[in-house]
C-alpha atoms as a PDB file:
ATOM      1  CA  UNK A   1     161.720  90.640  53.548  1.00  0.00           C
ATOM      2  CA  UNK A   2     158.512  91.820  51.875  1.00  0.00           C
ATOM      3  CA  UNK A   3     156.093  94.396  52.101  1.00  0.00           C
ATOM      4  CA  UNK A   4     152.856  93.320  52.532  1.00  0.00           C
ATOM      5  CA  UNK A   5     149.736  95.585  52.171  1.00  0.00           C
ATOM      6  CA  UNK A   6     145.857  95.349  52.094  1.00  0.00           C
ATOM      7  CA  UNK A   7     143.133  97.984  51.055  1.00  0.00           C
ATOM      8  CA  UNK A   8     140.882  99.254  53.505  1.00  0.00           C
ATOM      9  CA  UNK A   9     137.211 100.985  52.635  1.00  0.00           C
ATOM     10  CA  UNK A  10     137.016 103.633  54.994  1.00  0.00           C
ATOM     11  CA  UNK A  11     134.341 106.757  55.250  1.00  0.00           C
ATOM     12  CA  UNK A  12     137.260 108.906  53.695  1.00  0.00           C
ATOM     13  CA  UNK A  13     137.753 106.464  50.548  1.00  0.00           C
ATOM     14  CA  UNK A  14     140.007 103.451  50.261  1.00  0.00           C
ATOM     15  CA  UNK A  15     143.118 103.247  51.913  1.00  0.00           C
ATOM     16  CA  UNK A  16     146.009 100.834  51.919  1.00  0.00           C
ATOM     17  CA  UNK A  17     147.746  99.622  54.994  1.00  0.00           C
ATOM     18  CA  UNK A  18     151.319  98.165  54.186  1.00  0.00           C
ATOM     19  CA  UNK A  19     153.318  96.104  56.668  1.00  0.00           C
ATOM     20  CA  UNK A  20     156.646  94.621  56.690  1.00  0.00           C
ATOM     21  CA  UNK A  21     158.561  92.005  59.265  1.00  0.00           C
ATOM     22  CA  UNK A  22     155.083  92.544  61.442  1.00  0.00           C
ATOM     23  CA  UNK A  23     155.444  96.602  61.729  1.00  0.00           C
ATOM     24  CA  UNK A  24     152.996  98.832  59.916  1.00  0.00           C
ATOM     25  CA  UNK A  25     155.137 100.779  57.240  1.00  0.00           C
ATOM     26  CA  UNK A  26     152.600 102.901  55.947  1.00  0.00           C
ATOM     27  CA  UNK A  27     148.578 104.174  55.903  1.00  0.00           C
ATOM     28  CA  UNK A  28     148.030 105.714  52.478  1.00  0.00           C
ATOM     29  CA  UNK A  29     145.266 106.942  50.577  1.00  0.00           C
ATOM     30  CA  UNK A  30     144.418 104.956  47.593  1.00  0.00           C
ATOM     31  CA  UNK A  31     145.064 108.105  45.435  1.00  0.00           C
ATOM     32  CA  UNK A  32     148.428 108.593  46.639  1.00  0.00           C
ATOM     33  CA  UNK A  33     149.315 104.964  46.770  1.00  0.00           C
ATOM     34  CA  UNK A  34     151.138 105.042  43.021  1.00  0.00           C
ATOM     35  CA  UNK A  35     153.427 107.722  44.653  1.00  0.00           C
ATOM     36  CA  UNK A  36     153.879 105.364  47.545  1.00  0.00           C
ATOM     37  CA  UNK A  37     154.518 102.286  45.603  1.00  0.00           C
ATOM     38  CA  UNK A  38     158.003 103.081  44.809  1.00  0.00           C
ATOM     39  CA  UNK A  39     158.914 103.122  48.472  1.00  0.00           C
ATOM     40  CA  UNK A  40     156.887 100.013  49.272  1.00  0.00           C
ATOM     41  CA  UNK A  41     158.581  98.152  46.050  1.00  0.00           C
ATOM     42  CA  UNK A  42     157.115  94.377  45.429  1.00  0.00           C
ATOM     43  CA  UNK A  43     154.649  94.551  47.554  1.00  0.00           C
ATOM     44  CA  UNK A  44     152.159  91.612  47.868  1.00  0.00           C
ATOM     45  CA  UNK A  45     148.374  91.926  48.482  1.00  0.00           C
ATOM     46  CA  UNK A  46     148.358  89.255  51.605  1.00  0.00           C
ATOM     47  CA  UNK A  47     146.204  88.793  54.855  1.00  0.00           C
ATOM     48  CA  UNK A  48     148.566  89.424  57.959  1.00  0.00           C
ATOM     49  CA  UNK A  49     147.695  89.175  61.043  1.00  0.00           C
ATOM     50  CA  UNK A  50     149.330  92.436  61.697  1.00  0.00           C
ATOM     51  CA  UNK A  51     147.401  93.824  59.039  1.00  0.00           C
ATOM     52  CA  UNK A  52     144.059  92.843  59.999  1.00  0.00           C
ATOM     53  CA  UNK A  53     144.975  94.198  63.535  1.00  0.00           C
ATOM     54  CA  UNK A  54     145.367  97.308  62.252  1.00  0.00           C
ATOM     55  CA  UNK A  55     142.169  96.855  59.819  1.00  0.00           C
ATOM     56  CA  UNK A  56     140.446  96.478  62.944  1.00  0.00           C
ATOM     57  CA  UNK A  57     141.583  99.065  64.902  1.00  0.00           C
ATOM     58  CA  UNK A  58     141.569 101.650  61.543  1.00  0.00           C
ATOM     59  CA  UNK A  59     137.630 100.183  61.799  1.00  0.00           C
ATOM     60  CA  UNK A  60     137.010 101.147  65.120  1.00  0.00           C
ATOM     61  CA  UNK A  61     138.564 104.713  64.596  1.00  0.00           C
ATOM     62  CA  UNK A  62     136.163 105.702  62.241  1.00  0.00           C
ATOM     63  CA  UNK A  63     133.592 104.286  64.164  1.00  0.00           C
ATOM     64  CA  UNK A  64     134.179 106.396  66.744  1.00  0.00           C
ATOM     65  CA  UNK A  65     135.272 103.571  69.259  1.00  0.00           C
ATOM     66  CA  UNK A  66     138.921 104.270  69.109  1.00  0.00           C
ATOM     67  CA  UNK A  67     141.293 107.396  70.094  1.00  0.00           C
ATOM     68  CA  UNK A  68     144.071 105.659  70.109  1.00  0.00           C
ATOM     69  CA  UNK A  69     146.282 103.278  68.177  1.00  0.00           C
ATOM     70  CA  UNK A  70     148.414 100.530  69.626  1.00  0.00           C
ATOM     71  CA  UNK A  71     150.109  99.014  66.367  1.00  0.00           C
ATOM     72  CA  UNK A  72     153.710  97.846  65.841  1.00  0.00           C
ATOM     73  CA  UNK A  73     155.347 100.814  63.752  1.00  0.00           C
ATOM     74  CA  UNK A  74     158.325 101.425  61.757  1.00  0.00           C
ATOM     75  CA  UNK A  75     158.959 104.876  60.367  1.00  0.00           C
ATOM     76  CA  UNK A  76     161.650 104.659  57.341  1.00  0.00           C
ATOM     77  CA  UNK A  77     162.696 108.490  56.644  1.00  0.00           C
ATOM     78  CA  UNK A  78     165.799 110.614  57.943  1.00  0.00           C
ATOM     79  CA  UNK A  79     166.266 111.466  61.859  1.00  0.00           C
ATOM     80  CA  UNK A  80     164.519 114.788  60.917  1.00  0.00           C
ATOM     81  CA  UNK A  81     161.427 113.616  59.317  1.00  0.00           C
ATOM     82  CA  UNK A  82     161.457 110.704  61.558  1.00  0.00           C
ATOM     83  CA  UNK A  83     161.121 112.939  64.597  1.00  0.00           C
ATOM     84  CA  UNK A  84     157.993 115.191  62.973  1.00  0.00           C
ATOM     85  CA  UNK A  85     156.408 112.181  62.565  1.00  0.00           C
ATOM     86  CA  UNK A  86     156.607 110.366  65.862  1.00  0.00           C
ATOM     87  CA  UNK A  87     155.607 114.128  67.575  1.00  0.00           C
ATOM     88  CA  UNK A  88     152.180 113.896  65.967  1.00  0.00           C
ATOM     89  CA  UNK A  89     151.515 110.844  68.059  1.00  0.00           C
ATOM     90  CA  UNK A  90     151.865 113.200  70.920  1.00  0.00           C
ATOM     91  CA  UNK A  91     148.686 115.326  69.900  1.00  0.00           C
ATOM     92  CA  UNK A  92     145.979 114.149  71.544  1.00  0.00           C
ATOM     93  CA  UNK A  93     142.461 112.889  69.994  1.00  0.00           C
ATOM     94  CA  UNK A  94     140.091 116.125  69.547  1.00  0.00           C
ATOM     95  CA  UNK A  95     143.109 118.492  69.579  1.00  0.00           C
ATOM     96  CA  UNK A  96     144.959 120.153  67.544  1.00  0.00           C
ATOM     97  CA  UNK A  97     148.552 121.872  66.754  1.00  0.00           C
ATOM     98  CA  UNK A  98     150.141 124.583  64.598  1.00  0.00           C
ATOM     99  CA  UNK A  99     152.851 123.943  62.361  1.00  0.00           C
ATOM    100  CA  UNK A 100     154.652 125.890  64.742  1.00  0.00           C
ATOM    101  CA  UNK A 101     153.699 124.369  68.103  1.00  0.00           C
ATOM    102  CA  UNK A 102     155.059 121.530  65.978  1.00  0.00           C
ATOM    103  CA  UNK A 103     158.276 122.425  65.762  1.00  0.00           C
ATOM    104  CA  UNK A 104     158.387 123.859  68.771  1.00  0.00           C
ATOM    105  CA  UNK A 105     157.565 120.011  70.112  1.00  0.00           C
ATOM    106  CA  UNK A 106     160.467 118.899  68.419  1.00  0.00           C
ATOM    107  CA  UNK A 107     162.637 121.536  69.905  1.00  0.00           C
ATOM    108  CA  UNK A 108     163.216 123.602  66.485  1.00  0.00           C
ATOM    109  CA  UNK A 109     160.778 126.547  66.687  1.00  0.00           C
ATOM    110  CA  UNK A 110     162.198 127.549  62.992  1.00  0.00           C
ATOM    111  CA  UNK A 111     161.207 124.339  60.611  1.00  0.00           C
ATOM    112  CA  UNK A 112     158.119 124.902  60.572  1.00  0.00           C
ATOM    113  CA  UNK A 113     158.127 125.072  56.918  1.00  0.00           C
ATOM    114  CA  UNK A 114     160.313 121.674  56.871  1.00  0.00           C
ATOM    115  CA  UNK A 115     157.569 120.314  59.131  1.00  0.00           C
ATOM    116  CA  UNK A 116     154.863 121.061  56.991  1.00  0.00           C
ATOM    117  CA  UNK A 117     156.297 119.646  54.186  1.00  0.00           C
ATOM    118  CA  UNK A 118     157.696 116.463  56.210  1.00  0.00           C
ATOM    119  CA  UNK A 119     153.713 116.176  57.545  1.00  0.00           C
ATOM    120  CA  UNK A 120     152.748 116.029  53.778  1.00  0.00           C
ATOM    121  CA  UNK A 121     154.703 112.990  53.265  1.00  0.00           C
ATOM    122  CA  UNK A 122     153.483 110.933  56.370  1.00  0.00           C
ATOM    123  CA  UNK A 123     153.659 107.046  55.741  1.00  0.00           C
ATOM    124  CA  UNK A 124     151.023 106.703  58.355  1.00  0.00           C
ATOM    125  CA  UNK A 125     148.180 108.822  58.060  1.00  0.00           C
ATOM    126  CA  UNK A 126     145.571 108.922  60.409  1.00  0.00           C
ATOM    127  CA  UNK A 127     147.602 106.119  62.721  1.00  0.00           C
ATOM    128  CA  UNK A 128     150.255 109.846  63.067  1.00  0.00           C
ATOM    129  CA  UNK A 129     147.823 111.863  63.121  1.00  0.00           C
ATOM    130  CA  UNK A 130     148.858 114.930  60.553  1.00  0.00           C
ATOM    131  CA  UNK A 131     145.025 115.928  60.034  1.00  0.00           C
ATOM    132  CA  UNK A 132     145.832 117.500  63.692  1.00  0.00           C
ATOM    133  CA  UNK A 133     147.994 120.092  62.321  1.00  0.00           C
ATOM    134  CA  UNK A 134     146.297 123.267  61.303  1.00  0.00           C
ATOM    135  CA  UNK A 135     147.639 127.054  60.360  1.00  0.00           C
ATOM    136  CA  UNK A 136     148.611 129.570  62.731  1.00  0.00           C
ATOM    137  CA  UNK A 137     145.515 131.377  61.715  1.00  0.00           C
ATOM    138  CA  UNK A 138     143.689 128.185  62.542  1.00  0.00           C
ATOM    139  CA  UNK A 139     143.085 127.440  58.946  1.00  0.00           C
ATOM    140  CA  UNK A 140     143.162 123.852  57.656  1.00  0.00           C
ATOM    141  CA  UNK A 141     146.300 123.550  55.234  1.00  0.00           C
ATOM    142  CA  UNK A 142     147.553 121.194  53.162  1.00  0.00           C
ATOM    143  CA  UNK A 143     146.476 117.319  53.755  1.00  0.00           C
ATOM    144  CA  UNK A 144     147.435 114.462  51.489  1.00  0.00           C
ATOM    145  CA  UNK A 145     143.795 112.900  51.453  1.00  0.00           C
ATOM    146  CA  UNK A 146     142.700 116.607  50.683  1.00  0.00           C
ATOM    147  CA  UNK A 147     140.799 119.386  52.697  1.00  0.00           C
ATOM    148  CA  UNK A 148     137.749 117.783  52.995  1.00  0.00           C
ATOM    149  CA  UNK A 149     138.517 114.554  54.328  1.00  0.00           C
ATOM    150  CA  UNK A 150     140.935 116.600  57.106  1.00  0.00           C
ATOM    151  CA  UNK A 151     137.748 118.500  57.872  1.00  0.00           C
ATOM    152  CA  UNK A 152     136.134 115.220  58.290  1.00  0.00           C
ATOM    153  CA  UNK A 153     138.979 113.648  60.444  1.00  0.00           C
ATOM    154  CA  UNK A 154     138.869 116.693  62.817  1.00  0.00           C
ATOM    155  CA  UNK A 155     134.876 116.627  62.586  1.00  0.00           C
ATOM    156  CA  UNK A 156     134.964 112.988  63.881  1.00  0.00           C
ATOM    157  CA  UNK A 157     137.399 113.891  66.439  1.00  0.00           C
ATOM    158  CA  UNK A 158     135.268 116.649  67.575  1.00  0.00           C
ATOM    159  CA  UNK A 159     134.517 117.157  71.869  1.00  0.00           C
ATOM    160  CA  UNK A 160     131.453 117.456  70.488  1.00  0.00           C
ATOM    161  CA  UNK A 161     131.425 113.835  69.469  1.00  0.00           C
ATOM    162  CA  UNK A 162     133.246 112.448  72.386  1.00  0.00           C
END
């Protein structure tokens, strides 16, 4: 089967959404899509109705109407990094986690260092929400999209704003 994919103009730049047998394979910032393209190999620019749901629902997030996403997904990575990424759907909108409440979640308090690095290669940003995963120190770390559009993630997800 093929991977489909559309671009998406969000406040945090462009983003591509990439689909495949109706599942959502990936959310990737336009500047790392080149890195991402290998993975998602002949993939076709194409309206989907699975992709427009998640256009819409992407939409809505940064619109502030959304905390939640309720899209078909399909992580493709080992058990490990499979497991990091299905635990940040378990941090809730407006909250955050350490690294190491991270791997705590996933019952191994010492990968913390494997679960930053598996966070860095999320498939699904924003949808898995790794901009909810700060330092120890409470420091933002690390974000594919880059520091200031995690600040603006976790800005947007403020109580504040809810």
């Amino acid at each position: 089967m093929n991977y489909f994919h559309q671009k998406l103009a969000t406040p945090i730049g462009s983003m591509v959404v990439i689909e495949k047998s109706g599942r959502i394979q990936g959310v990737v910032f336009q500047n790392t899509w080149p890195s991402f393209r290998k993975r998602f190999a002949g993939s076709q620019e194409k309206k989907t109705p699975v992709l427009a749901e998640a256009k819409r629902q992407l939409a809505e997030y940064f619109a502030g109407r959304r905390r939640s996403f309720d899209l078909p997904l399909e992580l493709t990575g080992t058990a490990f990094q499979n497991k990091v990424w299905q635990s940040l759907a378990g941090i809730p909108y407006g909250e955050t986690r350490t690294y190491k409440q991270q791997a705590q979640s996933i019952q191994m308090p010492r990968a913390v260092r494997a679960v930053g690095r598996t966070n860095g290669s999320n498939p699904i940003c924003v949808v898995l929400p790794c901009h909810r995963v700060i330092g120890s120190d409470g420091s933002l770390t690390g974000y594919a999209g880059g520091l200031n559009v995690k600040k603006f993630l976790l800005q947007l997800e403020a109580p504040s704003k809810q």
